[in-house]
N, C-alpha and C. Protein backbone atom coordinates (compact mmCIF):
# COMPACT_ATOMS: atom_id res chain seq x y z
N UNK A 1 102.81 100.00 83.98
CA UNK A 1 103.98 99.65 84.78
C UNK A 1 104.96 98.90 83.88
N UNK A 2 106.42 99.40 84.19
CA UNK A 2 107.24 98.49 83.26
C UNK A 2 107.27 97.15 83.62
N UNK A 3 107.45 96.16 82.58
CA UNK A 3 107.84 94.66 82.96
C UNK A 3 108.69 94.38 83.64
N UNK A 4 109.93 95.25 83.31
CA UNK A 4 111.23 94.68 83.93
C UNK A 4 111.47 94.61 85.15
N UNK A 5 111.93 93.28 85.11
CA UNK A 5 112.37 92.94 86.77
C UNK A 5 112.93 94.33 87.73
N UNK A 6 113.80 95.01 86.89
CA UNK A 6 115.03 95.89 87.64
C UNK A 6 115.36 96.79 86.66
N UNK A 7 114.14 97.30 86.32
CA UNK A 7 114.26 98.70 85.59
C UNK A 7 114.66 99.87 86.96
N UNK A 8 115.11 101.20 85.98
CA UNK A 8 115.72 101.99 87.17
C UNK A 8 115.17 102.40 87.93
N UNK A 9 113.52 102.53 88.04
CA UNK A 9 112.51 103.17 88.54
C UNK A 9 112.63 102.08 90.19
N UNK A 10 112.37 100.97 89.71
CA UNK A 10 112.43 99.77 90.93
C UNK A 10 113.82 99.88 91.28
N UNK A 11 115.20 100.45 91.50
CA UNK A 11 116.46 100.27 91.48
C UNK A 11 116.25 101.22 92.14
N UNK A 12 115.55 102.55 92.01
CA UNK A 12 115.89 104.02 92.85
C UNK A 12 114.86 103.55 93.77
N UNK A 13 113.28 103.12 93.76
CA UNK A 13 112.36 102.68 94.84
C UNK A 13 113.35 101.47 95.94
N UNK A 14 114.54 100.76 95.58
CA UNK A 14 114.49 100.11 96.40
C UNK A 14 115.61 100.61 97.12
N UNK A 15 116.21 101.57 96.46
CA UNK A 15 117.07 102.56 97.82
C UNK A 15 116.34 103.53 98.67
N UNK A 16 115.53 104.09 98.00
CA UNK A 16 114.66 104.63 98.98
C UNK A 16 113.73 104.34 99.97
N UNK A 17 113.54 102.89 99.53
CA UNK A 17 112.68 101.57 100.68
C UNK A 17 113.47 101.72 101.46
N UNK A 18 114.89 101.14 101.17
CA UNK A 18 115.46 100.58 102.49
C UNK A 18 116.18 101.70 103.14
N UNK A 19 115.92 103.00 102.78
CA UNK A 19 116.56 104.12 103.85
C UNK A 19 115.50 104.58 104.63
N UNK A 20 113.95 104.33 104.11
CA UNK A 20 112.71 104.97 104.95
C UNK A 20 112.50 103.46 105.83
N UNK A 21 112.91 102.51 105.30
CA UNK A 21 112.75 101.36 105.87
C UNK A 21 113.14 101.13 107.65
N UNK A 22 114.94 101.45 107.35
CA UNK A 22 115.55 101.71 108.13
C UNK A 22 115.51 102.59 109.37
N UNK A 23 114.77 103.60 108.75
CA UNK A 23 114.49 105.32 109.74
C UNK A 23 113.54 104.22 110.38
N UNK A 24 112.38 103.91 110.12
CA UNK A 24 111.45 103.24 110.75
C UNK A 24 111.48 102.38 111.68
N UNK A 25 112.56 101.75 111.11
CA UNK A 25 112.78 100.51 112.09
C UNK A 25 113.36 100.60 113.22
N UNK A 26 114.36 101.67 112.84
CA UNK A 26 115.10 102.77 114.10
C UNK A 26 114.32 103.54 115.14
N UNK A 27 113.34 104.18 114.58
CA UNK A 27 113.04 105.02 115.15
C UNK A 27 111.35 105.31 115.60
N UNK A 28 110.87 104.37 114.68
CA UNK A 28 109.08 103.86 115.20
C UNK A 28 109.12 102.70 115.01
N UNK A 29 109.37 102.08 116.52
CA UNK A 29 109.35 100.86 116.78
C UNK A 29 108.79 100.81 118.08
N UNK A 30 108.32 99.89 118.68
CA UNK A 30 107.78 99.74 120.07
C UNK A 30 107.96 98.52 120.89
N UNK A 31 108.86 98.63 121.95
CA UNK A 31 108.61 97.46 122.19
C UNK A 31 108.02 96.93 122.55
N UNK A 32 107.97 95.66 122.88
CA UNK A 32 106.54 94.16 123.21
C UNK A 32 106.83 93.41 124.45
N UNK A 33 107.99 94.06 125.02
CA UNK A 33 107.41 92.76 126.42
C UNK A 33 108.81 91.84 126.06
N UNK A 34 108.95 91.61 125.03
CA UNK A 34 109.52 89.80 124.37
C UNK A 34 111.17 90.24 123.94
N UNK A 35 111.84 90.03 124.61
CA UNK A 35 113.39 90.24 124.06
C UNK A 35 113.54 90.23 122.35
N UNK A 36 114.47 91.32 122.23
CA UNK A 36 114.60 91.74 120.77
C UNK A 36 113.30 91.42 120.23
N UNK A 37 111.95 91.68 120.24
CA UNK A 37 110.79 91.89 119.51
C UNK A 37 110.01 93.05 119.61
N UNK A 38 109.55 93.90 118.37
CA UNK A 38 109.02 94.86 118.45
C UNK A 38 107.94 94.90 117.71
N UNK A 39 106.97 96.05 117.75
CA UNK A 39 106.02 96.30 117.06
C UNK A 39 106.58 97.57 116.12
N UNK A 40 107.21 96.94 114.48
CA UNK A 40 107.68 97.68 113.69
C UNK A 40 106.49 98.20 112.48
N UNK A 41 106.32 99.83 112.74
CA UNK A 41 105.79 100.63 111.57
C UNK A 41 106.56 100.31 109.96
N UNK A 42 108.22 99.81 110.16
CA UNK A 42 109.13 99.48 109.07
C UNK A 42 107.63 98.56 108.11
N UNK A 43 107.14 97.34 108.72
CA UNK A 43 106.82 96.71 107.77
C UNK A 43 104.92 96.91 107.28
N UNK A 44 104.44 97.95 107.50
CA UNK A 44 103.20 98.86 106.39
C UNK A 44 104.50 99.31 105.43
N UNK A 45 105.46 100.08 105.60
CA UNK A 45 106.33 100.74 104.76
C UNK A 45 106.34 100.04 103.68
N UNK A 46 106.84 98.85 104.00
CA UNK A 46 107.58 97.19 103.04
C UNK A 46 106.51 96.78 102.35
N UNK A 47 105.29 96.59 102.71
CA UNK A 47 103.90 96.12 102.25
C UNK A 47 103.89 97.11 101.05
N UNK A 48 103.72 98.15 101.48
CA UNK A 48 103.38 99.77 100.42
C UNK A 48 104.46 99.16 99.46
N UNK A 49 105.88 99.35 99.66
CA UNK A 49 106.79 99.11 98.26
C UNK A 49 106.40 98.00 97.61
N UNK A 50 106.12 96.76 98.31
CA UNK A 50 106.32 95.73 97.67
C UNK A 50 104.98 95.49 96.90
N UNK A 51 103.70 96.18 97.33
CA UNK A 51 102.33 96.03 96.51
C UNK A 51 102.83 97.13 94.80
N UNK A 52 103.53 98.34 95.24
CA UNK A 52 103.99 99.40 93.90
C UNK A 52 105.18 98.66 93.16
N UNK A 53 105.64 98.18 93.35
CA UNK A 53 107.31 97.51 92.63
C UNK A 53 107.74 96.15 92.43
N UNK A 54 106.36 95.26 93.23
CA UNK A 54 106.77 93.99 93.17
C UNK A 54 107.69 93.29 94.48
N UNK A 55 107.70 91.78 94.08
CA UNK A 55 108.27 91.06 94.92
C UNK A 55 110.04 90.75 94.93
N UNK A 56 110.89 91.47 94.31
CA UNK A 56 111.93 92.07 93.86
C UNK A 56 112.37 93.16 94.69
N UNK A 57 111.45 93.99 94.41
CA UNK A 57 111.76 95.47 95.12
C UNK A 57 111.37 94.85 96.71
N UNK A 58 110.36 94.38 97.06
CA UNK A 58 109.90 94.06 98.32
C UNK A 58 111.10 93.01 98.97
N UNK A 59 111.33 91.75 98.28
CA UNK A 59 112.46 91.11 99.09
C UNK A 59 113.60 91.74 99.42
N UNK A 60 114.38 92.94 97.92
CA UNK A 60 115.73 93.59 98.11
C UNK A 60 115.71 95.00 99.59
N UNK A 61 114.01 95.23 99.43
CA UNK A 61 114.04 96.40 100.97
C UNK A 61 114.22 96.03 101.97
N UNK A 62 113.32 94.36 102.39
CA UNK A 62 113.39 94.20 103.37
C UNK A 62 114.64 93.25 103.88
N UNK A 63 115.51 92.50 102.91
CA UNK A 63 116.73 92.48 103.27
C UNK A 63 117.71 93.36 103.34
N UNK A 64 117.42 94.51 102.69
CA UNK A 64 118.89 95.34 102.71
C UNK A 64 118.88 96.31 104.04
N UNK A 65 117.31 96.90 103.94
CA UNK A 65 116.95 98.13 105.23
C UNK A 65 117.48 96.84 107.00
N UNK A 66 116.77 95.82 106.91
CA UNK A 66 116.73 94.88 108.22
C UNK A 66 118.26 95.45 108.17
N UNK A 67 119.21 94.45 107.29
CA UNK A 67 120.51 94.29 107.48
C UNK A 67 121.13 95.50 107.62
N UNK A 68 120.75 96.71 107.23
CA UNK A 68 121.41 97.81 107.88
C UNK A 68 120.86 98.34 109.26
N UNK A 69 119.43 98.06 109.67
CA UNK A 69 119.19 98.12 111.07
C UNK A 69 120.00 97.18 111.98
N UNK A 70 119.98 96.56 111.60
CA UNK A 70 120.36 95.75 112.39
C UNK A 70 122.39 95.98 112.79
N UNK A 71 122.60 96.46 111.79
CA UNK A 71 124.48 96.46 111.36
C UNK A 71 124.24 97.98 112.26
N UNK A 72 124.00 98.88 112.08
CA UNK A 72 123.78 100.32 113.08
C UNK A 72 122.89 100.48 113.81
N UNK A 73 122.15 99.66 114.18
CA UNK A 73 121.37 99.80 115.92
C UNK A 73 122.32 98.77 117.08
N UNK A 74 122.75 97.22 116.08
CA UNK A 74 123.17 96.01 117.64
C UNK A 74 124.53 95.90 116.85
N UNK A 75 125.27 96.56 115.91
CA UNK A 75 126.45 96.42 115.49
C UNK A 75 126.81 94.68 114.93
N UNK A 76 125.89 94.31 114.60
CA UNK A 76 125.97 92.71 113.81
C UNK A 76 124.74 92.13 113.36
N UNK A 77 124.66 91.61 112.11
CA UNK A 77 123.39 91.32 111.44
C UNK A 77 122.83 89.69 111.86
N UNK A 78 121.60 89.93 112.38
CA UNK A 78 120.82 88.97 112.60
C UNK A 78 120.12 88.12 111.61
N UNK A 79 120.79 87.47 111.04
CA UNK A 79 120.28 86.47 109.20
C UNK A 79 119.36 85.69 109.85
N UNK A 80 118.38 85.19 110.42
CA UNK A 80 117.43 84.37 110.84
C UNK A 80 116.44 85.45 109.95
N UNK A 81 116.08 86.61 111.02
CA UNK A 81 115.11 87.44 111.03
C UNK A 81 115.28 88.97 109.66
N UNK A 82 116.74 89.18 109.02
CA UNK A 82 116.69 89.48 107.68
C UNK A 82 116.02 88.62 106.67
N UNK A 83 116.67 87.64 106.61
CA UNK A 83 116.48 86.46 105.62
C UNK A 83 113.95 86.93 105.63
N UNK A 84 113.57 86.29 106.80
CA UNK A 84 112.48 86.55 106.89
C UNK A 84 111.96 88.25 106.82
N UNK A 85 112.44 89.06 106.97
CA UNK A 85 111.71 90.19 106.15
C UNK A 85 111.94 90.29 104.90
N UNK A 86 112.95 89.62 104.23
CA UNK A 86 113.14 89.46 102.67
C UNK A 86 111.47 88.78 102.26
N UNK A 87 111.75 87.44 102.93
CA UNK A 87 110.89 86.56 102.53
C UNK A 87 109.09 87.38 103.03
N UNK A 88 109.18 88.04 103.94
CA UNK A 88 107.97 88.74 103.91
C UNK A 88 107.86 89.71 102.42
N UNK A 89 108.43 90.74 102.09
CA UNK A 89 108.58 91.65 100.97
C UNK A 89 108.48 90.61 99.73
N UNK A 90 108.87 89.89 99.59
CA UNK A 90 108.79 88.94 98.24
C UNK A 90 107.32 88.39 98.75
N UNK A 91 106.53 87.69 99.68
CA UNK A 91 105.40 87.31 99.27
C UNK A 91 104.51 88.05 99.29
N UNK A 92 104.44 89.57 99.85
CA UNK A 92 103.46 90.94 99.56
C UNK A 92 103.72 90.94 98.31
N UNK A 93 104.99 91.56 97.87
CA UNK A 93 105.19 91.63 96.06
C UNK A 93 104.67 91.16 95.39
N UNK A 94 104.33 89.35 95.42
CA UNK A 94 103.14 88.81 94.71
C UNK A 94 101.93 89.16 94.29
N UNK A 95 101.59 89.97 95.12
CA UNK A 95 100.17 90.66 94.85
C UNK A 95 100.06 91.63 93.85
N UNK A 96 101.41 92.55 94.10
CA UNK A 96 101.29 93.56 93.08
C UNK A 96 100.60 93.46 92.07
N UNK A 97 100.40 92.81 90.94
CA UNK A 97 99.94 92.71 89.38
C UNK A 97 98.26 92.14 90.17
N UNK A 98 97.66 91.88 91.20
CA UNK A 98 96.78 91.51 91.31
C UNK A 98 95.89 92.89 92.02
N UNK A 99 96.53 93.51 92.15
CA UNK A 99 96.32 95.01 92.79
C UNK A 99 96.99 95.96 92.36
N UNK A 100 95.97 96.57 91.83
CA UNK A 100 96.10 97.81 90.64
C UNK A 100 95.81 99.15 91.54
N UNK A 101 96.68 99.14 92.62
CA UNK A 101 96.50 100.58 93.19
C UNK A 101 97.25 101.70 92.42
N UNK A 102 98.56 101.24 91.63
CA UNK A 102 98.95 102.13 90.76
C UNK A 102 98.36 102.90 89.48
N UNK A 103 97.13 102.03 89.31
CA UNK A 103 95.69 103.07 88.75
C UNK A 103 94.51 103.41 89.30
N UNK A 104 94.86 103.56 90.53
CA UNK A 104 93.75 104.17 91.67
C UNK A 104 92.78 103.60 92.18
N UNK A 105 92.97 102.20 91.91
CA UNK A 105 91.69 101.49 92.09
C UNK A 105 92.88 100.07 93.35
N UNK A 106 91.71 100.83 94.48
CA UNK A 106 91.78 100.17 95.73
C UNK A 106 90.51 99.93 96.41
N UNK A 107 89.65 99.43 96.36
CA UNK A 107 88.76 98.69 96.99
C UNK A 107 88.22 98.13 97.98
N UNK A 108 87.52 97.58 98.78
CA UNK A 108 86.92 96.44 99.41
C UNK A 108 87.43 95.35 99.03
N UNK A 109 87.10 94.77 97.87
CA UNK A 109 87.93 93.86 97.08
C UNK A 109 89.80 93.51 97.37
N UNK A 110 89.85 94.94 96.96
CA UNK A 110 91.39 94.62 96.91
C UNK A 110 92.00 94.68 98.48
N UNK A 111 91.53 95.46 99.37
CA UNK A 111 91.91 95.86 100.47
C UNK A 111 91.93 93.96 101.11
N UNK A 112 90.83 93.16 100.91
CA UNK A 112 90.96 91.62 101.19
C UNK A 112 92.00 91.05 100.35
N UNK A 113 92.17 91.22 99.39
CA UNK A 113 93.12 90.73 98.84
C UNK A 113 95.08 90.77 99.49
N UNK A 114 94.96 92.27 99.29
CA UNK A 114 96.30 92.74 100.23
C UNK A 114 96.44 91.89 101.48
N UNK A 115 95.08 92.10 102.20
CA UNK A 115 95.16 91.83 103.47
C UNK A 115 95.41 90.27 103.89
N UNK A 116 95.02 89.33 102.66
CA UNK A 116 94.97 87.94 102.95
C UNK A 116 97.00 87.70 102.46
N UNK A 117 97.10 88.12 101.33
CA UNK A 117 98.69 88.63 101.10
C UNK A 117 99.41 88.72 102.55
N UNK A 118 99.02 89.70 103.29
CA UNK A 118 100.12 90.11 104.29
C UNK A 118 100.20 89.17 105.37
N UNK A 119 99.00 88.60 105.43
CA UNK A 119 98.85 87.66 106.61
C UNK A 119 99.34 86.26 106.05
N UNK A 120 99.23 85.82 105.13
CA UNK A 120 100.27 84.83 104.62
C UNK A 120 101.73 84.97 104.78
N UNK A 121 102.13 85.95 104.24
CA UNK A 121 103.42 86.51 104.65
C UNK A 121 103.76 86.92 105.91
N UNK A 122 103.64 87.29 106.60
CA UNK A 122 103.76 87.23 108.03
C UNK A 122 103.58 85.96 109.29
N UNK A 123 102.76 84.90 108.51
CA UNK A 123 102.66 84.12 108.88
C UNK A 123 104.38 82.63 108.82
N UNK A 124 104.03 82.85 107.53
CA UNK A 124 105.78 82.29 106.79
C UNK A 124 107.01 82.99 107.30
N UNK A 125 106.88 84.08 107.44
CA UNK A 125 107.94 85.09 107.69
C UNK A 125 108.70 84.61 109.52
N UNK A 126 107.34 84.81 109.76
CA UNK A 126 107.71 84.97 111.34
C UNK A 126 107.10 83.95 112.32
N UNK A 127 106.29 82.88 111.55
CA UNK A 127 106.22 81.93 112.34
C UNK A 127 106.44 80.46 111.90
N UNK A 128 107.46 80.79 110.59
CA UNK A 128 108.19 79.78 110.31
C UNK A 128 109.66 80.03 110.42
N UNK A 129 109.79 81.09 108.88
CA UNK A 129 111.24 81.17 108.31
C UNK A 129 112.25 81.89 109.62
N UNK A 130 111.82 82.87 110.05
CA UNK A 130 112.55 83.31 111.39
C UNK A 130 112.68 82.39 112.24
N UNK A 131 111.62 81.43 112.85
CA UNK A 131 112.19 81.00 114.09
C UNK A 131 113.35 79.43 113.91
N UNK A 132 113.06 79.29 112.50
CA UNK A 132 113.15 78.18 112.49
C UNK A 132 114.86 78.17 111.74
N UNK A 133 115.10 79.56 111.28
CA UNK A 133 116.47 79.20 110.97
C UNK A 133 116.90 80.12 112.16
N UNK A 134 116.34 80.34 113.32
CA UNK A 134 117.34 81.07 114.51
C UNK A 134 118.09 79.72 115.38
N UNK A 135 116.82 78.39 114.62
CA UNK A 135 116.92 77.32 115.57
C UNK A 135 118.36 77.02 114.45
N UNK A 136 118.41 76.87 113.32
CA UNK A 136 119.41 76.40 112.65
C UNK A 136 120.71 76.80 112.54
N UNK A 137 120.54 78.35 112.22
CA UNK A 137 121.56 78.93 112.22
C UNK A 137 122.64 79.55 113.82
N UNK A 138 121.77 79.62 114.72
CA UNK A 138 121.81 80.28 115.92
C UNK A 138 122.11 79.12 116.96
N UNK A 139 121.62 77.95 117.05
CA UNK A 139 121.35 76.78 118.65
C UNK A 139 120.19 77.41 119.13
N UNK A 140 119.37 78.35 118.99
CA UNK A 140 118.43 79.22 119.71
C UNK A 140 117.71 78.20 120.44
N UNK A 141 116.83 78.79 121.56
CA UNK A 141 115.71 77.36 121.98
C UNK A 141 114.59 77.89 121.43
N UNK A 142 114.10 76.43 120.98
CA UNK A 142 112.90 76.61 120.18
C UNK A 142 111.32 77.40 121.11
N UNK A 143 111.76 77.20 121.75
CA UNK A 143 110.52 78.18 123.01
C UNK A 143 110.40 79.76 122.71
N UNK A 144 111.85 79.93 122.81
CA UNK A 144 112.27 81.57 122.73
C UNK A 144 111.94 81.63 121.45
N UNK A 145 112.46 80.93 120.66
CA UNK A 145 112.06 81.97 119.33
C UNK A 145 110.96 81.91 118.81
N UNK A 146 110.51 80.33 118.70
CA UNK A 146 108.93 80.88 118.22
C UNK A 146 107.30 81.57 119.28
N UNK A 147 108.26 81.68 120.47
CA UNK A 147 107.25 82.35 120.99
C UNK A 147 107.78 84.44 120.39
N UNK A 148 108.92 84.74 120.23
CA UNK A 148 109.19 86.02 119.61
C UNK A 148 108.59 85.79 118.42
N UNK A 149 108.40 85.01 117.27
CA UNK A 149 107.83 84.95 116.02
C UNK A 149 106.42 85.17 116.09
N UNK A 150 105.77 84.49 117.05
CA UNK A 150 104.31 84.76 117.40
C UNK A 150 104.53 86.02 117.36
N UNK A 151 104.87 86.66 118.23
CA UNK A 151 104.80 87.96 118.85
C UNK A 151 104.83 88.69 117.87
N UNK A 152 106.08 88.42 117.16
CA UNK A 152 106.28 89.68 115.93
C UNK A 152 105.25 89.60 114.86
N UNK A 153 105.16 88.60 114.61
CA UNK A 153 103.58 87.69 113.44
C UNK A 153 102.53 88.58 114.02
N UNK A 154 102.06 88.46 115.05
CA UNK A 154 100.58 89.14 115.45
C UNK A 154 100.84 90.25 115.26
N UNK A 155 101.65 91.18 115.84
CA UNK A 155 102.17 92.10 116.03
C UNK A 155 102.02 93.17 114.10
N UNK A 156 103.01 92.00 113.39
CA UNK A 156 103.43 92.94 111.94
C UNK A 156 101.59 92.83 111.44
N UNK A 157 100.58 91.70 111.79
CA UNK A 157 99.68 91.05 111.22
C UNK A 157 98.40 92.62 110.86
N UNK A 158 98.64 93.15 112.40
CA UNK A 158 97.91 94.17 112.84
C UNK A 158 98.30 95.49 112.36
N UNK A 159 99.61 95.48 112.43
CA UNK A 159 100.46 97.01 112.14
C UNK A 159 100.09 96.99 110.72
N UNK A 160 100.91 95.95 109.60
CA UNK A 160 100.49 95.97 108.40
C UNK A 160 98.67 96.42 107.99
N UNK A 161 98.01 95.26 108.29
CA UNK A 161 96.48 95.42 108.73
C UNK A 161 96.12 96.76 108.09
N UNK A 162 96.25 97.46 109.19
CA UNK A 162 96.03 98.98 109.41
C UNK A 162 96.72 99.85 108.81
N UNK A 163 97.76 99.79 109.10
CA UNK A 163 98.79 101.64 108.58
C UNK A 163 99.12 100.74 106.86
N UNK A 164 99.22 99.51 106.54
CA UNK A 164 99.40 99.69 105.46
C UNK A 164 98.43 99.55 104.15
N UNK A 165 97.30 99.06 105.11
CA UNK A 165 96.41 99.62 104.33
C UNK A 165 95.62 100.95 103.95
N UNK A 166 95.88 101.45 105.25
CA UNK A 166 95.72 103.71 104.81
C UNK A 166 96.96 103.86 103.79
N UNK A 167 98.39 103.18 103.67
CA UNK A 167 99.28 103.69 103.09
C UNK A 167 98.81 103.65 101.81
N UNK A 168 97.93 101.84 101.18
CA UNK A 168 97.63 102.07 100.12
C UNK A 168 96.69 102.55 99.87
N UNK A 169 95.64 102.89 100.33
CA UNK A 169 94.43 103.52 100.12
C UNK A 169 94.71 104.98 100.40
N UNK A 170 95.67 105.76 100.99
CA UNK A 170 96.24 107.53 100.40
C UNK A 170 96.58 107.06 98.97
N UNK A 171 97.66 106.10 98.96
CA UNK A 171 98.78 106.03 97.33
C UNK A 171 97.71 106.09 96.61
N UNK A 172 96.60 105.49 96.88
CA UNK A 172 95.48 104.78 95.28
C UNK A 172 94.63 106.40 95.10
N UNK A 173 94.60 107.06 96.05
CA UNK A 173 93.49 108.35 96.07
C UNK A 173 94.19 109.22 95.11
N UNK A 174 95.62 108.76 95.35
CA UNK A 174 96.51 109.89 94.57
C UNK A 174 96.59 109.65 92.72
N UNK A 175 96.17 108.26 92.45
CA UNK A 175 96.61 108.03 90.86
C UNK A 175 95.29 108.39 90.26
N UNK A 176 95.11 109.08 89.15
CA UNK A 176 94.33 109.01 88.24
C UNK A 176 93.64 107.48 87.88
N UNK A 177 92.69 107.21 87.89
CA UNK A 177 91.92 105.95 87.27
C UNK A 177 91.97 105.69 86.14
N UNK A 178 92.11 104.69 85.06
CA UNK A 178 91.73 104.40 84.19
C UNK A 178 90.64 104.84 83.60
N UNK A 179 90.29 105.88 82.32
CA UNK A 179 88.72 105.98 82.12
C UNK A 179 88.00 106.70 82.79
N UNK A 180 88.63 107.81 83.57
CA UNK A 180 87.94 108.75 84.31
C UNK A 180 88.09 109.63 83.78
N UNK A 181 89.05 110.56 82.67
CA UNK A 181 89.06 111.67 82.71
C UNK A 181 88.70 111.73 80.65
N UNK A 182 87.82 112.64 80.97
CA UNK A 182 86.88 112.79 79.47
C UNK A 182 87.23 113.68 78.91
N UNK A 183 87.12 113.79 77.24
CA UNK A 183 87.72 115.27 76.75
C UNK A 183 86.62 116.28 76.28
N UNK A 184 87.19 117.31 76.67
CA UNK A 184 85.98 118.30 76.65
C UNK A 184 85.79 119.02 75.32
């Protein structure tokens, strides 16, 4: 994998994050019961980029895709809850270099690893950084929003969980391993 922060490879992955990002968020979403809260497939998507490209590619998807859901689904961007899918995508990204699914090796091991990753991040994401600048930025009441942050927290905790861990465990089936292939 290249070093660079923002080589072109991570520059074309993070336009293509945030347009599959977007479809997702648009269009497999579910709602929950809880005003403006959903159960978004968008963030396995965000997990997947941000474990292949880093916490770079992961913060720039999930701020740019949110902020365009949000600008063409309610016609005005909601910065509480962008700001926090940034901040989700940047602390999955962390993991990347600690999870080597980009040489096929996904695990038991690693699958805990990811998984303790996402739930940290989701935890910060949505049951801090969201509710707490809706309270700052917004007047919001603190009831409403961090009971929607719960919601969305459990909610991404499970979705991620699951679909983004099949996402990385297809991606990892697909790379060649290190040291597997012998010459004849």
């Amino acid at each position: 994998m290249n070093n660079k922060v923002l080589s072109v490879k991570t520059i074309v992955a993070i336009g293509i994050g945030t347009a599959v990002f977007y479809i997702l968020g648009r269009f497999a979403a579910v709602p929950t019961g809880i005003p403006n809260t959903e159960v978004q497939t968008a963030y396995a998507f965000l997990a997947l980029m941000a474990i292949l490209y880093g916490p770079v590619a992961g913060a720039a998807i999930g701020f740019i895709g949110h902020t365009l859901k949000d600008l063409l689904v309610y016609g005005s961007p909601w910065f509480s809850w962008i700001i926090a899918s940034a901040v989700m995508g940047l602390i999955i990204g962390i993991g990347w270099k600690k999870l080597r699914v980009n040489e096929g090796e996904f695990g038991k091991k690693g699958i805990v690893i990811f998984n303790i990753y996402q739930v940290i991040a989701n935890v910060v994401a949505w049951g801090i950084v969201a509710p707490t600048l809706d309270i700052l930025i917004y007047a919001e009441p603190a009831n409403k929003v961090y009971l929607q942050g719960l919601v969305a927290g459990i909610s991404n905790i499970i979705t991620v969980g699951v679909l983004g861990t099949i996402l990385l465990l297809a991606y990892s089936k697909t790379r060649t391993k290190k040291g597997s292939l012998d010459i004849e």
